[in-house]
Protein backbone atom coordinates (compact mmCIF):
# COMPACT_ATOMS: atom_id res chain seq x y z
CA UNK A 1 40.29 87.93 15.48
CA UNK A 2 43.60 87.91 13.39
CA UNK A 3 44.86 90.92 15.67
CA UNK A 4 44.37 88.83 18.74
CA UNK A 5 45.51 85.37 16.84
CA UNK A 6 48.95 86.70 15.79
CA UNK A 7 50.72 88.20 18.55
CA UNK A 8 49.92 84.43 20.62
CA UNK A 9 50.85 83.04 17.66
CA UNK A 10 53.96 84.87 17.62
CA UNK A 11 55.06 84.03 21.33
CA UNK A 12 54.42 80.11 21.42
CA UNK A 13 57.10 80.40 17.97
CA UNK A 14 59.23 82.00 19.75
CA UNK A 15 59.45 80.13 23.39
CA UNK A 16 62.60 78.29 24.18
CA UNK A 17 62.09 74.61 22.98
CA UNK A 18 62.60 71.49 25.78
CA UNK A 19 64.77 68.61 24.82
CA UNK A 20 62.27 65.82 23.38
CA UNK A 21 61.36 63.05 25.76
CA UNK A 22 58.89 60.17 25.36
CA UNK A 23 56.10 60.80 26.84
CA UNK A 24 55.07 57.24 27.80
CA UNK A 25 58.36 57.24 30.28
CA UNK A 26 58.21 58.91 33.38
CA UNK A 27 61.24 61.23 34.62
CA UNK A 28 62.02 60.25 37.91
CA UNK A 29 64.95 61.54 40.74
CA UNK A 30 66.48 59.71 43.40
CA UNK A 31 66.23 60.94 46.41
CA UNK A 32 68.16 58.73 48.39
CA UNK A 33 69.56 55.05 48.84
CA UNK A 34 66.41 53.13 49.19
CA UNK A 35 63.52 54.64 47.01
CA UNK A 36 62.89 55.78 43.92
CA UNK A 37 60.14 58.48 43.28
CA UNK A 38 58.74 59.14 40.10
CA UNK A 39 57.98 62.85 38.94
CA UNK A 40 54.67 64.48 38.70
CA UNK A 41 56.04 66.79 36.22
CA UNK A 42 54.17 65.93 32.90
CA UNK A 43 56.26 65.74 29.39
CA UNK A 44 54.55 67.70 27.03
CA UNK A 45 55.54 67.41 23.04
CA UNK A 46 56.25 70.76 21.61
CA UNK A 47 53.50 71.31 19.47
CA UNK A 48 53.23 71.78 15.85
CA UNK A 49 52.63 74.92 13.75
CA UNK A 50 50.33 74.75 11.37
CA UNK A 51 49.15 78.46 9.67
CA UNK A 52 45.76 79.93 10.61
CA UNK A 53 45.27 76.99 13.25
CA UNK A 54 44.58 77.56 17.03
CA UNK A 55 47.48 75.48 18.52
CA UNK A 56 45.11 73.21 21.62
CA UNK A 57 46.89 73.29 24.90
CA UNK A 58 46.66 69.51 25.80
CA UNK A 59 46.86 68.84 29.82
CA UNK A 60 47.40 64.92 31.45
CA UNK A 61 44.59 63.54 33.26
CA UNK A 62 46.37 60.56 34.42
CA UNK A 63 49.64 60.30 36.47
CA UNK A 64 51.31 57.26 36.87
CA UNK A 65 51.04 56.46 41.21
CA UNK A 66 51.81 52.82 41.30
CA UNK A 67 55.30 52.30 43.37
CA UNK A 68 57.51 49.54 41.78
CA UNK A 69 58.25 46.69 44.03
CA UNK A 70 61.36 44.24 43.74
CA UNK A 71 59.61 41.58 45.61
CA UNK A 72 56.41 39.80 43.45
CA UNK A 73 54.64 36.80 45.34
CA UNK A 74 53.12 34.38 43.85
CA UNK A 75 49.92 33.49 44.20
CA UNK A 76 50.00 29.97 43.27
CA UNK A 77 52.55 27.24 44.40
CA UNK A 78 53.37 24.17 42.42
CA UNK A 79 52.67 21.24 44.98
CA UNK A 80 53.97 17.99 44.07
CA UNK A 81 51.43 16.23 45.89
CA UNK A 82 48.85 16.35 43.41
CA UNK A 83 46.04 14.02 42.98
CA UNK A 84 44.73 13.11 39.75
CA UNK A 85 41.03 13.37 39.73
CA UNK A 86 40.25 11.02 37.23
CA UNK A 87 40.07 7.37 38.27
CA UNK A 88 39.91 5.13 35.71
CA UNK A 89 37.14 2.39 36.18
CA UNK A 90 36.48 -1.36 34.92
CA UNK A 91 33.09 -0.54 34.16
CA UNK A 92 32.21 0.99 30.50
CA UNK A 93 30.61 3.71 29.69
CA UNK A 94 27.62 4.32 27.70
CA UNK A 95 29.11 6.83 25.70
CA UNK A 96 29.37 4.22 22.78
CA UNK A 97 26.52 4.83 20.46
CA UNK A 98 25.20 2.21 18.13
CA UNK A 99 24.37 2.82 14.68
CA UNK A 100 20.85 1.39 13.95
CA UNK A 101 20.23 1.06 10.26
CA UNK A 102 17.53 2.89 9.38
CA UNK A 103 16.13 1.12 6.76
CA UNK A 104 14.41 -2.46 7.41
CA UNK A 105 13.64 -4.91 5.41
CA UNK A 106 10.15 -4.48 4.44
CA UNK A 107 7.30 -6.54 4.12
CA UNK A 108 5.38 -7.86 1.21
CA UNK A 109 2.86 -5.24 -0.16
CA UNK A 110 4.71 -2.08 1.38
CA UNK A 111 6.52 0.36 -1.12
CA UNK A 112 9.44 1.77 -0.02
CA UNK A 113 10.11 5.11 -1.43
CA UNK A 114 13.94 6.00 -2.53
CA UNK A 115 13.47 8.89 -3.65
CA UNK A 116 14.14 8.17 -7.24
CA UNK A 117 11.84 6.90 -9.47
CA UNK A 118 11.38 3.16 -9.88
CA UNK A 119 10.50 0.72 -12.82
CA UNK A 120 7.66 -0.98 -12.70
CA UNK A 121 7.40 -4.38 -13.07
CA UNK A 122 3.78 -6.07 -14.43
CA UNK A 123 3.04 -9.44 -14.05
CA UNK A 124 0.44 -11.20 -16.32
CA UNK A 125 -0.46 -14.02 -14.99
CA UNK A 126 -1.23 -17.12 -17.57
CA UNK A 127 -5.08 -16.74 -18.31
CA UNK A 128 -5.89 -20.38 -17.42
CA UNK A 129 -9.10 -21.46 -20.32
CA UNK A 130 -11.64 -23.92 -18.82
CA UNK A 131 -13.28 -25.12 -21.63
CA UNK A 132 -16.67 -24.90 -21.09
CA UNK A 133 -18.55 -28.21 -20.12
CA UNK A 134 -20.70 -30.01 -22.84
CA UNK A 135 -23.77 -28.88 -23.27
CA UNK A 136 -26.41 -31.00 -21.39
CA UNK A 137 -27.51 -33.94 -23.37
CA UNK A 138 -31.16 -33.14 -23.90
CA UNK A 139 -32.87 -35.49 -26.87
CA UNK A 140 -36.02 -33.39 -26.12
CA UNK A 141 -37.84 -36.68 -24.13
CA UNK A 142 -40.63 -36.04 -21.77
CA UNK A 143 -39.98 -37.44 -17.70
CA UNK A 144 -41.87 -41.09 -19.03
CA UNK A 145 -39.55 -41.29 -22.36
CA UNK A 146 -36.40 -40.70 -20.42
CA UNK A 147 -37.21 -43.19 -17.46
CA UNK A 148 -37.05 -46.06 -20.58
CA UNK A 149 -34.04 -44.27 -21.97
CA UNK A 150 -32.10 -44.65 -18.51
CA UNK A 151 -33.43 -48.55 -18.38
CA UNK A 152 -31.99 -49.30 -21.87
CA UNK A 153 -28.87 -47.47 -21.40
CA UNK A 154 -28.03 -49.05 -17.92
CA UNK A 155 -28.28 -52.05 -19.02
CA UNK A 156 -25.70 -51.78 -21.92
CA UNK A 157 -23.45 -50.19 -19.27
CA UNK A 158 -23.42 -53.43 -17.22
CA UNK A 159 -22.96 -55.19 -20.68
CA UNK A 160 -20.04 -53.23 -21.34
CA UNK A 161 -21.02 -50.64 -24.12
CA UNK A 162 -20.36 -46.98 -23.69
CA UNK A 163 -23.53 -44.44 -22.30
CA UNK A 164 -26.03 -43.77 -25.16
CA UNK A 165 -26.12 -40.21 -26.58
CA UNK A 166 -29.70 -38.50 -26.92
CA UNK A 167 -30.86 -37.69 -29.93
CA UNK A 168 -33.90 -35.10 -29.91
CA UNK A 169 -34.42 -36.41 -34.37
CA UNK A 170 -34.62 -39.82 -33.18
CA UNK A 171 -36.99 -38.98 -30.89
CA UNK A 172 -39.44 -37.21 -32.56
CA UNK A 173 -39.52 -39.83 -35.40
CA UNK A 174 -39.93 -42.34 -32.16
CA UNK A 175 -43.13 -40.38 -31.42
CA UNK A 176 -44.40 -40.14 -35.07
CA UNK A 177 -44.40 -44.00 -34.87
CA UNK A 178 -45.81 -44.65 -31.57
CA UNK A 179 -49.11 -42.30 -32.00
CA UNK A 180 -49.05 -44.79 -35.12
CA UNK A 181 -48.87 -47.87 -33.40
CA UNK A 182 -51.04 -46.67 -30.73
CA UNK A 183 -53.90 -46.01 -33.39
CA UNK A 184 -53.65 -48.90 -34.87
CA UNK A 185 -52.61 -51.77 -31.87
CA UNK A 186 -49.55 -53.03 -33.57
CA UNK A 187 -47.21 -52.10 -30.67
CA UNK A 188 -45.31 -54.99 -30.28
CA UNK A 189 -42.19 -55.56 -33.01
CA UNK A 190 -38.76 -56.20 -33.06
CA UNK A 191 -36.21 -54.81 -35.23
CA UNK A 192 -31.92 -54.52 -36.02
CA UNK A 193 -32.00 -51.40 -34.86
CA UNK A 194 -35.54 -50.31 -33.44
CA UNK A 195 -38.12 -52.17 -31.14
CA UNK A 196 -41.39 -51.21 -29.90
CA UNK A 197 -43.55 -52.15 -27.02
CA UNK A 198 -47.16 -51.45 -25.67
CA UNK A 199 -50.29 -52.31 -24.30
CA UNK A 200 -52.88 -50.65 -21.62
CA UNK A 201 -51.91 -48.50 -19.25
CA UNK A 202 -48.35 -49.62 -19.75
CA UNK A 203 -45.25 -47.56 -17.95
CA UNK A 204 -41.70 -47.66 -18.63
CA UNK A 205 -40.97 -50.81 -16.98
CA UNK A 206 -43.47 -53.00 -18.42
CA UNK A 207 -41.84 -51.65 -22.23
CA UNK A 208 -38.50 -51.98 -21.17
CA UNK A 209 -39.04 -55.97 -20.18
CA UNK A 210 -40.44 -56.03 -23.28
CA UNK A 211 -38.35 -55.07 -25.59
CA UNK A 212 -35.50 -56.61 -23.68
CA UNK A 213 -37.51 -60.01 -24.02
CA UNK A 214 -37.73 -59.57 -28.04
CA UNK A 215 -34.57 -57.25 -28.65
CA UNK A 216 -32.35 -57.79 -26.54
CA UNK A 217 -29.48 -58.07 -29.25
CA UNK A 218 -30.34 -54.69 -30.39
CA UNK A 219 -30.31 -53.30 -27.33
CA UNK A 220 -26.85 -54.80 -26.15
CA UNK A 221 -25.23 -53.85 -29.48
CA UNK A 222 -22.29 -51.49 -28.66
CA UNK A 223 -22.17 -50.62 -32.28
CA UNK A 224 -25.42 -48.80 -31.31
CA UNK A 225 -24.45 -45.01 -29.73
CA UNK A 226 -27.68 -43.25 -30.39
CA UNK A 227 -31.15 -43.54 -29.12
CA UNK A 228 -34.55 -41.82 -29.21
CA UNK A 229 -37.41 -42.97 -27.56
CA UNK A 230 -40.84 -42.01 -27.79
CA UNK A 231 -44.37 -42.89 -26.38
CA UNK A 232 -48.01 -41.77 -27.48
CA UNK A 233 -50.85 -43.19 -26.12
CA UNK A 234 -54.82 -43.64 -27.47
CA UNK A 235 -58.04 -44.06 -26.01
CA UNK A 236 -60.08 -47.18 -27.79
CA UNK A 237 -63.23 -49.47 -27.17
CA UNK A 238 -63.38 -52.41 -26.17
CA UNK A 239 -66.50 -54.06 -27.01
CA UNK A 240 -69.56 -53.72 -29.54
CA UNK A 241 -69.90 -49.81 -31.03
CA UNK A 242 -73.27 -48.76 -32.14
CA UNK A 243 -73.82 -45.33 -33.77
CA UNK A 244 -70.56 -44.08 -32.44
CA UNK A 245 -71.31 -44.99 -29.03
CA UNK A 246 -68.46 -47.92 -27.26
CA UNK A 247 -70.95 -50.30 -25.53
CA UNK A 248 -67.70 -51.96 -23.64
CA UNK A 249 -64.67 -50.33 -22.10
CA UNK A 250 -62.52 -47.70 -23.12
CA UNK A 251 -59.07 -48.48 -21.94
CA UNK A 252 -55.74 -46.58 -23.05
CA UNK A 253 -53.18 -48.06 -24.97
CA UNK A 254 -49.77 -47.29 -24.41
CA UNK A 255 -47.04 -47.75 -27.71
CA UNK A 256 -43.32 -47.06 -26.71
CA UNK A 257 -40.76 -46.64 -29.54
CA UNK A 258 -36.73 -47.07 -28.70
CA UNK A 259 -35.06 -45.69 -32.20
CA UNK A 260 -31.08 -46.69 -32.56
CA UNK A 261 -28.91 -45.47 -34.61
């Protein structure tokens, strides 16, 4: 390989060297008055020794054919006639775009969220006491007891004085006296600040007239707030009573009580 590489090596040294040209310019030779025509003679750059490397022989693939011409056309003409294309109009365009806000006010109950954390706000109401109604005057009276208690208590409402308050002590020491009285027939009786009433088979009417025939001072005292009332009745003969047996009637005394305080 180095026998054949040298002598080659040897000659391409020793060849007669060209002037340097640029390769990118064609030579060209004029034949006459009126063309020019280039040469197809390519330029090639004397190559470049380098020891123990194959020196490439490099041939052109392109040569240069186009034919310069003094004359260039153009393709496009300026006209002076031109007509704009864009006529401008009296009508606008929708191009405009409105900005909507996008938040709306919002309506009562509806959280809005901000994306930050909000304080919250609590509301206490003021707690509103009722106080509580007064207890239901009860003075412990029976449906009969209380029919006399309304009578009495009416009337010293027409006469001016204030509602009587029930008393359930009063009554019951109203009923300790009337089973008394009842026993014993001594119903009738008159008092400053008691009066009693009775007979047979009497209701609450027939009491009230009485005792507002004998006490009616008492019972239109305004001094008096409180009352009681009680009734008890007993079962007695009336007639002749032989060996425990009531040869008459045995009617049913009624004894009402109206206790003031």
């Amino acid at each position: 390989m180095i026998v054949v590489i040298t002598p080659i090596s040897w000659i391409l040294l020793h060849q007669p060297q060209n002037d340097p040209a640029d390769a990118s310019v064609p030579i060209v030779t004029r034949t006459d008055d009126t063309y020019i025509t280039p040469t197809t003679k390519p330029v090639v750059a004397p190559p470049t020794h380098r020891p123990n490397t194959p020196v490439p022989t490099a041939t052109p693939t392109a040569t240069p054919t186009a034919t310069p011409t003094d004359s260039v056309t153009p393709t496009t003409s300026p006209t002076d006639s031109a007509t704009p294309t864009d006529t401008p109009t009296d009508t606008p365009t929708a191009d405009r775009s409105t900005t909507t806000p996008s938040t709306s006010p919002t309506s009562p109950g509806r959280t809005v969220s901000t994306g930050r954390p909000r304080p919250t706000t609590t509301t206490t109401s003021p707690t509103t006491t009722t106080p509580p109604p007064p207890p239901a005057a009860d003075g412990n009276m029976n449906g009969d007891e209380l029919q006399l208690f309304n009578l009495i208590d009416n009337a010293r409402v027409n006469n001016g004085c204030a509602r009587l308050e029930q008393d359930p002590g009063l009554t019951d020491g109203a009923r300790t006296d009337a089973r008394s009285r009842a026993n014993s027939g001594s119903v009738n009786s008159s008092g400053s600040s008691k009066s009693t009433a009775g007979g047979d088979s009497w209701g609450a009417q027939q009491a009230y007239n009485q005792i507002m025939a004998q006490s009616k001072n008492t019972v239109l005292n305004c001094g008096l707030t409180t009352l009681g009332v009680g009734m008890k009745t007993h079962q007695y003969c009336k007639g002749s009573v032989v060996l425990g047996i009531c040869l008459g009637s045995t009617p049913t005394r009624y004894a009402w009580v109206a206790d003031f305080s």
